[in-house]
C-alpha atoms as a PDB file:
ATOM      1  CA  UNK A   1       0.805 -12.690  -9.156  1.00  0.00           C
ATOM      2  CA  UNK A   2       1.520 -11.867 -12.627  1.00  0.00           C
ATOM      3  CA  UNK A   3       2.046  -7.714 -12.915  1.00  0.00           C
ATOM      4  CA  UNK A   4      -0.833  -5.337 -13.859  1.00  0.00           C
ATOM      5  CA  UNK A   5       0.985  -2.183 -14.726  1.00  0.00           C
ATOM      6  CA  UNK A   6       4.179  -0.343 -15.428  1.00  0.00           C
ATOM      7  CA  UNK A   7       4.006   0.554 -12.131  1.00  0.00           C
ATOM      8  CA  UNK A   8       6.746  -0.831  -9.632  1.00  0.00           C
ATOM      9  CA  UNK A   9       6.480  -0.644  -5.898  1.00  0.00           C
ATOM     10  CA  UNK A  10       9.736   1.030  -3.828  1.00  0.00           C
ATOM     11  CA  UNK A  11       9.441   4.647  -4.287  1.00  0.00           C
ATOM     12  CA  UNK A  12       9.589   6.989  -1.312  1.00  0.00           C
ATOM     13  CA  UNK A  13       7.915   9.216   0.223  1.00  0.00           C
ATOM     14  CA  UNK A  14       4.802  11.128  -0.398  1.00  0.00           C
ATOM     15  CA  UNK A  15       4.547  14.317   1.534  1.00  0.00           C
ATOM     16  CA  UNK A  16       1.473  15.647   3.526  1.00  0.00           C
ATOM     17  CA  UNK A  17      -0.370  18.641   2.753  1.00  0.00           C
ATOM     18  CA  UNK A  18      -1.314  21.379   5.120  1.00  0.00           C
ATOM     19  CA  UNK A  19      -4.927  20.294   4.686  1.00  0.00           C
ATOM     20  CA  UNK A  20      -3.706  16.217   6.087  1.00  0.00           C
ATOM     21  CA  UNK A  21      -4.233  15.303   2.825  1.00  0.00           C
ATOM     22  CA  UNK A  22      -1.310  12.387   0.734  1.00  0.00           C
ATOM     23  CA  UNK A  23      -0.153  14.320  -1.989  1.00  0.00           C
ATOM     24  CA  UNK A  24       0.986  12.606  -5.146  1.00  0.00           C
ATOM     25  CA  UNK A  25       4.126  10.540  -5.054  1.00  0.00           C
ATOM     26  CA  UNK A  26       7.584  11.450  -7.341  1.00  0.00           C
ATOM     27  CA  UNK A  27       9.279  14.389  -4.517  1.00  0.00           C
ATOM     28  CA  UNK A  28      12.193  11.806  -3.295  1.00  0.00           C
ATOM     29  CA  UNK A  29      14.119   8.678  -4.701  1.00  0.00           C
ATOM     30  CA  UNK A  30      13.270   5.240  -4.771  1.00  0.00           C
ATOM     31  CA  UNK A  31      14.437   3.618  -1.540  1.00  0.00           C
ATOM     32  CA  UNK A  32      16.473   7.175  -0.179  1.00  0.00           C
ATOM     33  CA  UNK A  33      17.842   6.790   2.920  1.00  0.00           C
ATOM     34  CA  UNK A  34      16.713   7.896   6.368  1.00  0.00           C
ATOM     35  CA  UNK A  35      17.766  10.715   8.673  1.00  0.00           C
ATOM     36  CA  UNK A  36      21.747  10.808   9.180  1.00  0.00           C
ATOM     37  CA  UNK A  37      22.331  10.833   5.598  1.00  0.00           C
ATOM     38  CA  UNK A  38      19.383  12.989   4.270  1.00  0.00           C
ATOM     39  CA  UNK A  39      20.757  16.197   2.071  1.00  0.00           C
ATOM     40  CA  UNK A  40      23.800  14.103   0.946  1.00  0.00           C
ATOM     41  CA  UNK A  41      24.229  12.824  -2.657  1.00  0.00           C
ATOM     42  CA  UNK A  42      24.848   8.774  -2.536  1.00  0.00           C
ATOM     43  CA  UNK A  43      27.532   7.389  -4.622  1.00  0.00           C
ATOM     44  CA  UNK A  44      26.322   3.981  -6.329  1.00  0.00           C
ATOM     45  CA  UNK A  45      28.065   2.539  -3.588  1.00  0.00           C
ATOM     46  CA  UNK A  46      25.851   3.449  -0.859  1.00  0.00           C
ATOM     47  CA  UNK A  47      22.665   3.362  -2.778  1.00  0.00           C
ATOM     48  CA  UNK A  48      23.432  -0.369  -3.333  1.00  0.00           C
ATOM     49  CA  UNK A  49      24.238  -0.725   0.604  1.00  0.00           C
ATOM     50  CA  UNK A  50      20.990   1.958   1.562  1.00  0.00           C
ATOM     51  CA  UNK A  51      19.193  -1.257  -0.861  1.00  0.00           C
ATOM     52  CA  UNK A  52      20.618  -4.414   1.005  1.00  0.00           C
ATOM     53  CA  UNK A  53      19.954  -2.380   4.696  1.00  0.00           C
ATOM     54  CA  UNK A  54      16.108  -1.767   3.762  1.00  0.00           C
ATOM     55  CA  UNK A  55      15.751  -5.163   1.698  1.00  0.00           C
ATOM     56  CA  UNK A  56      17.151  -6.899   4.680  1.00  0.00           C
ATOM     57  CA  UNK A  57      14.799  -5.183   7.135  1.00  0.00           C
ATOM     58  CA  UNK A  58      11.780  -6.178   5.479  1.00  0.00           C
ATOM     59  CA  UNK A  59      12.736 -10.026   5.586  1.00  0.00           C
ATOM     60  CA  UNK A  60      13.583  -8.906   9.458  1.00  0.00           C
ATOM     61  CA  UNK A  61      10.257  -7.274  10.334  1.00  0.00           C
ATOM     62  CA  UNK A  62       8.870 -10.201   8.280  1.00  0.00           C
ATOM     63  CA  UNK A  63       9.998 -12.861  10.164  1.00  0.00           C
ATOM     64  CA  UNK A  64      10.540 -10.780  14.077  1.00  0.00           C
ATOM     65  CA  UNK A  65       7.373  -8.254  13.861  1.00  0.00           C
ATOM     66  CA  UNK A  66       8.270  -4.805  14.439  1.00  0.00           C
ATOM     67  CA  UNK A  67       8.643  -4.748  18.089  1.00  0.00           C
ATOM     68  CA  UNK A  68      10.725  -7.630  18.439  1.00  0.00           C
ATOM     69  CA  UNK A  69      12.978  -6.428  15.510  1.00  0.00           C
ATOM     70  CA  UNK A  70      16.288  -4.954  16.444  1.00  0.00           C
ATOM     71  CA  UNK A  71      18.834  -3.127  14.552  1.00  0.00           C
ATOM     72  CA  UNK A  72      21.002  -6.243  15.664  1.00  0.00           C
ATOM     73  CA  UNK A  73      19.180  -8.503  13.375  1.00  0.00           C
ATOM     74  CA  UNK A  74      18.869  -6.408  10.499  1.00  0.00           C
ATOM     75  CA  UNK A  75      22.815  -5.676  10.187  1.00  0.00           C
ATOM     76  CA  UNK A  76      22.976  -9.334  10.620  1.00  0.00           C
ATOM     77  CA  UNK A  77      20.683 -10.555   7.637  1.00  0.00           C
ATOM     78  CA  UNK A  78      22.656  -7.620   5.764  1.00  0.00           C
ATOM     79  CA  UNK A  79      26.151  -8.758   6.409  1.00  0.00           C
ATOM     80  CA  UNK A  80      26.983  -5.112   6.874  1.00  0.00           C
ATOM     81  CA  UNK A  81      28.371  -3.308  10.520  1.00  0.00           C
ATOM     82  CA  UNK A  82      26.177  -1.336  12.715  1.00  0.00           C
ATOM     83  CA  UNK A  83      28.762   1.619  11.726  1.00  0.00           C
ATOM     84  CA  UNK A  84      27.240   1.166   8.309  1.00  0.00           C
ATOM     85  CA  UNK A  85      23.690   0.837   9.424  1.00  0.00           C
ATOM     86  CA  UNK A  86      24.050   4.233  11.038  1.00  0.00           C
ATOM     87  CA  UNK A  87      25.547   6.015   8.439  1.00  0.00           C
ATOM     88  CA  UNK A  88      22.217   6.030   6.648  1.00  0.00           C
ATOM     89  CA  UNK A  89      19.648   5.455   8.830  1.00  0.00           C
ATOM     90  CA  UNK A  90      18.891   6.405  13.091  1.00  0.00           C
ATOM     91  CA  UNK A  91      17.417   3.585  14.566  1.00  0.00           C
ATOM     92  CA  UNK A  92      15.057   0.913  13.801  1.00  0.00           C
ATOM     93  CA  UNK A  93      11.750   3.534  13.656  1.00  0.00           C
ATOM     94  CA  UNK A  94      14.247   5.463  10.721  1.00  0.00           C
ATOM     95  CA  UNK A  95      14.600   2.640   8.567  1.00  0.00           C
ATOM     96  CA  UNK A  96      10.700   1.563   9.167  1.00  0.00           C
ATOM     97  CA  UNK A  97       9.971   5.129   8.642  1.00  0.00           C
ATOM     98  CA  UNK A  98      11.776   4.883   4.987  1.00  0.00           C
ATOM     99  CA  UNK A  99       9.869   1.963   4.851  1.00  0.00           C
ATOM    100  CA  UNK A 100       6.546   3.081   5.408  1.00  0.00           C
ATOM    101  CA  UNK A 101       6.809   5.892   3.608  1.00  0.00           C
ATOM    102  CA  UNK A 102       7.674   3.670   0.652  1.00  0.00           C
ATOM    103  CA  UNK A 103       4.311   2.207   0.951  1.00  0.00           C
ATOM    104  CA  UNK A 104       2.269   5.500   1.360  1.00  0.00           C
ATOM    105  CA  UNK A 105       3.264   7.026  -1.658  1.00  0.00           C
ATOM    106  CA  UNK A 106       2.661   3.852  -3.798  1.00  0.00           C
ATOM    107  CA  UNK A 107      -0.873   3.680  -1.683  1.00  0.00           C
ATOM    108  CA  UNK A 108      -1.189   7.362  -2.796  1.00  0.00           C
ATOM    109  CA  UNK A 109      -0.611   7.140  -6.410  1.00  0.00           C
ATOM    110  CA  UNK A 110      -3.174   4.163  -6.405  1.00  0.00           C
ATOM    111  CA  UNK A 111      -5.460   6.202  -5.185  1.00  0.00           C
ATOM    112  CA  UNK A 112      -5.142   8.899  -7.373  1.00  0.00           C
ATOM    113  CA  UNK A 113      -5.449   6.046 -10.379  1.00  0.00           C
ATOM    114  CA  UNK A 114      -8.820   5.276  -9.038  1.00  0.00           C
ATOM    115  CA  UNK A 115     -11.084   5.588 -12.342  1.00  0.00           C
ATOM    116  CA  UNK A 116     -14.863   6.535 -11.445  1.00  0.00           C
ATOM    117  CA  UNK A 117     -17.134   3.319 -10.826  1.00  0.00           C
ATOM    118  CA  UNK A 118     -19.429   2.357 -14.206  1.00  0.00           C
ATOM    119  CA  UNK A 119     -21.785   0.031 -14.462  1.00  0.00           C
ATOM    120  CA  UNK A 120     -21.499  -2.810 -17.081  1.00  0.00           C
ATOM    121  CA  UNK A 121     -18.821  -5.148 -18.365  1.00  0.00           C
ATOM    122  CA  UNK A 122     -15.965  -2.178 -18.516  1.00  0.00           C
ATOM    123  CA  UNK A 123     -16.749  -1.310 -15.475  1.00  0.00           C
ATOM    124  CA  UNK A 124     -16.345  -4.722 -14.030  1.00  0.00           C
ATOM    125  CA  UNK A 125     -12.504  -5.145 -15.844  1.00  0.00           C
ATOM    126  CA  UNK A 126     -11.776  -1.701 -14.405  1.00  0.00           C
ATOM    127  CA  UNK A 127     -12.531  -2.500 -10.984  1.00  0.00           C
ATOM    128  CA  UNK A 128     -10.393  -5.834 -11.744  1.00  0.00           C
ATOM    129  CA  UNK A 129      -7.618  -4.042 -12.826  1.00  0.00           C
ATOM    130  CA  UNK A 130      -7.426  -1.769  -9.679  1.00  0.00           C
ATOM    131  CA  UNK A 131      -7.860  -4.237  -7.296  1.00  0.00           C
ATOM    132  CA  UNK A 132      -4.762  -6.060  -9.535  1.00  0.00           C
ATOM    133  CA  UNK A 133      -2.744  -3.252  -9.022  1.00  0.00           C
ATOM    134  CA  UNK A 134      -3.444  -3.267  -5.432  1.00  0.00           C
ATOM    135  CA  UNK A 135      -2.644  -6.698  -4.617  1.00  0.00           C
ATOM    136  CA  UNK A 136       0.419  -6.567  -6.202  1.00  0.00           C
ATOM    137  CA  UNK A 137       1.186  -3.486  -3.834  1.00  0.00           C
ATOM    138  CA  UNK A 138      -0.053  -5.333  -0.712  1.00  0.00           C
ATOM    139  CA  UNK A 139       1.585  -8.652  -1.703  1.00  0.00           C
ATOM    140  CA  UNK A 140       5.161  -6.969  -2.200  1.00  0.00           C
ATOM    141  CA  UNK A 141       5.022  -4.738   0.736  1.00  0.00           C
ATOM    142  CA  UNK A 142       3.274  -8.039   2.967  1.00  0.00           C
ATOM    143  CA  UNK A 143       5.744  -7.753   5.879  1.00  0.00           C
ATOM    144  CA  UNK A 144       6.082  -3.810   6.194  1.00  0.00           C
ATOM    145  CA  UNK A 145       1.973  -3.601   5.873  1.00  0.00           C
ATOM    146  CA  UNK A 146       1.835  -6.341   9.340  1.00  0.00           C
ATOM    147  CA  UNK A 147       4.311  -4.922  11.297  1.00  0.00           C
ATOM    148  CA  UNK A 148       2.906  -1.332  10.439  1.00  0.00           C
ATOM    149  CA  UNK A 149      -0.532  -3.190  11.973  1.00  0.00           C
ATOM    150  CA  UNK A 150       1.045  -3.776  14.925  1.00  0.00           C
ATOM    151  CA  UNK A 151       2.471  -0.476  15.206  1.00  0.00           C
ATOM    152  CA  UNK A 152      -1.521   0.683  14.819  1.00  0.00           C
ATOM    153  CA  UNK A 153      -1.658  -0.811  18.471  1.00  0.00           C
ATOM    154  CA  UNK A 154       0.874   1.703  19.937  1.00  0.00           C
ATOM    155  CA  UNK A 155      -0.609   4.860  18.640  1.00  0.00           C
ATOM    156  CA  UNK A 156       2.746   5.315  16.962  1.00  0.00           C
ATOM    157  CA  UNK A 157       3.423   7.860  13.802  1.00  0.00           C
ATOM    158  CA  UNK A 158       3.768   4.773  11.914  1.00  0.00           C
ATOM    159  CA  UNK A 159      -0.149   3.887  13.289  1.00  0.00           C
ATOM    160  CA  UNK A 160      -1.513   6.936  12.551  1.00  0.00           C
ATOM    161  CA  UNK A 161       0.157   7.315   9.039  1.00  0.00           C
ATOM    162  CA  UNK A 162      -1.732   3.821   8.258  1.00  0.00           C
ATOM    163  CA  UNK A 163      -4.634   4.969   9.368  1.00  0.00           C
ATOM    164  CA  UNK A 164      -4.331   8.352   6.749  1.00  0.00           C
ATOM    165  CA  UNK A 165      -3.486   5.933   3.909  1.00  0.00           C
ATOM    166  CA  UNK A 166      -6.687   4.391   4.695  1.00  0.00           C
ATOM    167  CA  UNK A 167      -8.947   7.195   5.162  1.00  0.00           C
ATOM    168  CA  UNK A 168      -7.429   8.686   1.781  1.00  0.00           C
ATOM    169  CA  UNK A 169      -8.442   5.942   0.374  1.00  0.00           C
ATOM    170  CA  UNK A 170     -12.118   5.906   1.688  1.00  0.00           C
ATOM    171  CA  UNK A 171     -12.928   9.237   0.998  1.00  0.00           C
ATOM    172  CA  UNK A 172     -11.876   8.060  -3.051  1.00  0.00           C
ATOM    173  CA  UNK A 173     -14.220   5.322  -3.124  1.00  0.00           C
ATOM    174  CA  UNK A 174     -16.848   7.561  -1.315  1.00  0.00           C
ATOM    175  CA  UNK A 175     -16.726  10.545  -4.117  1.00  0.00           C
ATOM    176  CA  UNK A 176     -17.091   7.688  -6.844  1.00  0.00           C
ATOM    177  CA  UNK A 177     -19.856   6.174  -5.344  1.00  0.00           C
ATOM    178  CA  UNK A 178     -21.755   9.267  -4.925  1.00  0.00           C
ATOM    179  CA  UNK A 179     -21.289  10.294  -8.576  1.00  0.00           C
ATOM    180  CA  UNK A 180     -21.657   7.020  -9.753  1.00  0.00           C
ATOM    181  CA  UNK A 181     -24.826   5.842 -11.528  1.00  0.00           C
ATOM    182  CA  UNK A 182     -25.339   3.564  -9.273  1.00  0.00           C
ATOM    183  CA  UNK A 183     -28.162   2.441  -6.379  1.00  0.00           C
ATOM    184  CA  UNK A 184     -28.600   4.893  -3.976  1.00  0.00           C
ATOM    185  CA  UNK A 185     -26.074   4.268  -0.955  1.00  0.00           C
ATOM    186  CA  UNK A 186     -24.849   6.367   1.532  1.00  0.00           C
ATOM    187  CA  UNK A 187     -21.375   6.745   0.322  1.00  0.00           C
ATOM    188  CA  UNK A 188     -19.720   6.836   3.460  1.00  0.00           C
ATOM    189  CA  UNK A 189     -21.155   3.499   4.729  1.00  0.00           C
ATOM    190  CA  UNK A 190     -20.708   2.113   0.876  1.00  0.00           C
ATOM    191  CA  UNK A 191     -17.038   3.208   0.727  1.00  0.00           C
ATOM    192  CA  UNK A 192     -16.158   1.939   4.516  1.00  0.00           C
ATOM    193  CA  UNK A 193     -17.423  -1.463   4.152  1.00  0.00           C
ATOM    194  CA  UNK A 194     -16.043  -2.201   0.276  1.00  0.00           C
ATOM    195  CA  UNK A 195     -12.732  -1.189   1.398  1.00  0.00           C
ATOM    196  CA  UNK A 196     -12.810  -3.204   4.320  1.00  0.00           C
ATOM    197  CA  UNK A 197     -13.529  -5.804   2.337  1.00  0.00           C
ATOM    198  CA  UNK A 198     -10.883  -5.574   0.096  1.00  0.00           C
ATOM    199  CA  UNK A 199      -8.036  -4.310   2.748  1.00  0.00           C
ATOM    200  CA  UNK A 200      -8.963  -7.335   4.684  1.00  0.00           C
ATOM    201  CA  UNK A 201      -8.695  -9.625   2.040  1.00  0.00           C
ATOM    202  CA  UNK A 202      -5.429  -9.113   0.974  1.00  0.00           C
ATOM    203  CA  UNK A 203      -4.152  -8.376   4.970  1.00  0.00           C
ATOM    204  CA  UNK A 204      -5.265 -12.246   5.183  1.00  0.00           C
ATOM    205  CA  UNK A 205      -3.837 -13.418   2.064  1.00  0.00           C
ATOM    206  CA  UNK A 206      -0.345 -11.992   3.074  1.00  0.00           C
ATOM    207  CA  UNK A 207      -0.453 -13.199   6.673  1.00  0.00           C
ATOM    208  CA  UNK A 208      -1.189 -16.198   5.734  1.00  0.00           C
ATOM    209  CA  UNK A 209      -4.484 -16.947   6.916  1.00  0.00           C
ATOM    210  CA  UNK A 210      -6.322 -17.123   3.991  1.00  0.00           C
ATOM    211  CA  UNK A 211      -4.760 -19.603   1.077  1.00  0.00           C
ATOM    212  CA  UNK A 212      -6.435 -18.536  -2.417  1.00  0.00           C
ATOM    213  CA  UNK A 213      -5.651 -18.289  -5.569  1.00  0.00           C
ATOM    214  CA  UNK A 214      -4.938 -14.600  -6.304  1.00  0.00           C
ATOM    215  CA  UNK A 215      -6.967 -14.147  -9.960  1.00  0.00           C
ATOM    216  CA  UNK A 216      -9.752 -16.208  -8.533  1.00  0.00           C
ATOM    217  CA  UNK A 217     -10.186 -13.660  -5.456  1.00  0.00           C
ATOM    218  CA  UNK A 218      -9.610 -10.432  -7.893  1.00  0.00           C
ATOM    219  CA  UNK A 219     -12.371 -11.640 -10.157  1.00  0.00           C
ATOM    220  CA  UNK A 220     -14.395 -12.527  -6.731  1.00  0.00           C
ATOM    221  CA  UNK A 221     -13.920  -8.963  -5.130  1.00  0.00           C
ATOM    222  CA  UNK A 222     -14.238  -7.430  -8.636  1.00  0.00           C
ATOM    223  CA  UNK A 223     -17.971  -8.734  -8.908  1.00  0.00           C
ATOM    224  CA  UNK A 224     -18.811  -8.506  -5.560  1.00  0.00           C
ATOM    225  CA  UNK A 225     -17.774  -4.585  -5.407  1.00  0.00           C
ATOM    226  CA  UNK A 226     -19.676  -3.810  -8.625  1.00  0.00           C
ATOM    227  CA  UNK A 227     -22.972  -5.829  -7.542  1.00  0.00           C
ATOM    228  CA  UNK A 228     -23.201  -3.902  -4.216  1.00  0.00           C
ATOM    229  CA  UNK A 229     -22.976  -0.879  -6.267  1.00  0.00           C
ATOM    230  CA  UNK A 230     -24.809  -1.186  -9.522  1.00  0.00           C
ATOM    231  CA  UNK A 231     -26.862  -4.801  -9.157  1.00  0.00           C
ATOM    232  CA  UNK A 232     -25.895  -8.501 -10.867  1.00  0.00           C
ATOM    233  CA  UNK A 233     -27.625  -7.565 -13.895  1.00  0.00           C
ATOM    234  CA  UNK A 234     -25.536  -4.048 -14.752  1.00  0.00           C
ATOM    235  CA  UNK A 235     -22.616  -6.798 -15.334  1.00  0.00           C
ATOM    236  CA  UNK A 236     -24.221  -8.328 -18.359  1.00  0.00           C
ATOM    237  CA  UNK A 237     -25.024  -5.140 -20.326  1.00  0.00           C
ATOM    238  CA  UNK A 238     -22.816  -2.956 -22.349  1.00  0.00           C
ATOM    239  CA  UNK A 239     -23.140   0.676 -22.464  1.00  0.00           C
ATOM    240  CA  UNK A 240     -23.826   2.282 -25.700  1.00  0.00           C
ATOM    241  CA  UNK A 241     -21.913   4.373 -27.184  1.00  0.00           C
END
């Protein structure tokens, strides 16, 4: 999928807020490492090795799942020792956790992007544009986002961390729906069944069980969030200025 935005997946992490609440990314570096070398500044060296570690655990978690992956199999696809691997990170849950983070705080700042829904033909190519963005998000962090599914399972921190992102992300879509001009909707209901819609979508398209073409399904989701929310016709007429 061609890119949307400036915007390039990898950074890490965003922190909570006493209120539960994601707070807007940009408090850590891209792709830091985990617990045993937090607080220490990494030469170029070991950012490059903290890299090939956390690049070779996604392709792990990819192709294993998260419970079947072992720290084994991640030094392996590395090339590196397991005395390297735990200079910079615990355990497998560390490096996941550096992982997962990675994709909250991208989740977060694409939630904070979210522009207010508007009815007509802008409206429509702002919706696309999102939903761009967040494909491109989904698509690049594919194996992280199905292994931190199965971690859902467990009740893990990893789970319930998912399960923030998401509800974050509904409560956006509900406060644009309910000052949106559009039909009257409960935006609760409205906002829970649009993003399932689109979360599903793209959890398909990167597990492979759904093969189509990636523009073809933005435009698709695109209209089909705007119609439930402002009608086929709003699509066709331009808002004065």
């Amino acid at each position: 999928m061609p890119e949307r935005s400036g915007r390039r997946p990898g950074s890490r992490p965003a922190a909570a807020s006493t209120d539960g609440a994601i707070q807007p990314p940009g408090r850590r570096p891209v792709g830091g490492p985990g617990a045993p070398a937090q607080g220490r500044e990494l030469r170029t060296r070991g950012k490059r090795t903290v890299r090939r570690l956390l690049d070779a655990a996604v392709k792990v978690f990819a192709a294993k799942g998260y419970h079947a992956a072992r720290v084994d199999d991640i030094v392996r696809r590395a090339r590196l020792s397991h005395g390297t691997f735990y200079l910079y990170f615990a355990n497998k849950e560390d490096i996941f956790g550096v992982l997962t983070a990675d994709v909250a705080e991208q989740m977060s700042a694409l939630v904070h992007s979210l522009d207010p829904f508007e009815p007509g033909p802008d409206g429509v190519d702002a919706l696309r544009k999102w939903l761009a963005e967040f494909a491109e998000l989904y698509s690049h962090y594919g194996p992280v986002i199905r292994a931190w599914t199965e971690a859902e399972a467990d009740g893990s921190e990893f789970g319930q961390l998912g399960n923030q992102m998401l509800g974050e992300l509904a409560v956006a879509f509900a406060r644009h729906v309910d000052a949106s001009p559009a039909k009257k909707l409960d935006p609760d209901v409205a906002s829970l069944a649009l993003l399932a819609m689109i979360e599903r979508f793209n959890y398909y398209g990167v597990s492979g069980q759904l093969r189509l073409d990636p523009e073809r399904t933005i435009d698709a989701l695109a209209i089909a969030v705007h119609d439930s929310l402002f009608g086929r016709s709003a699509r066709s007429s331009r808002r004065e200025t």
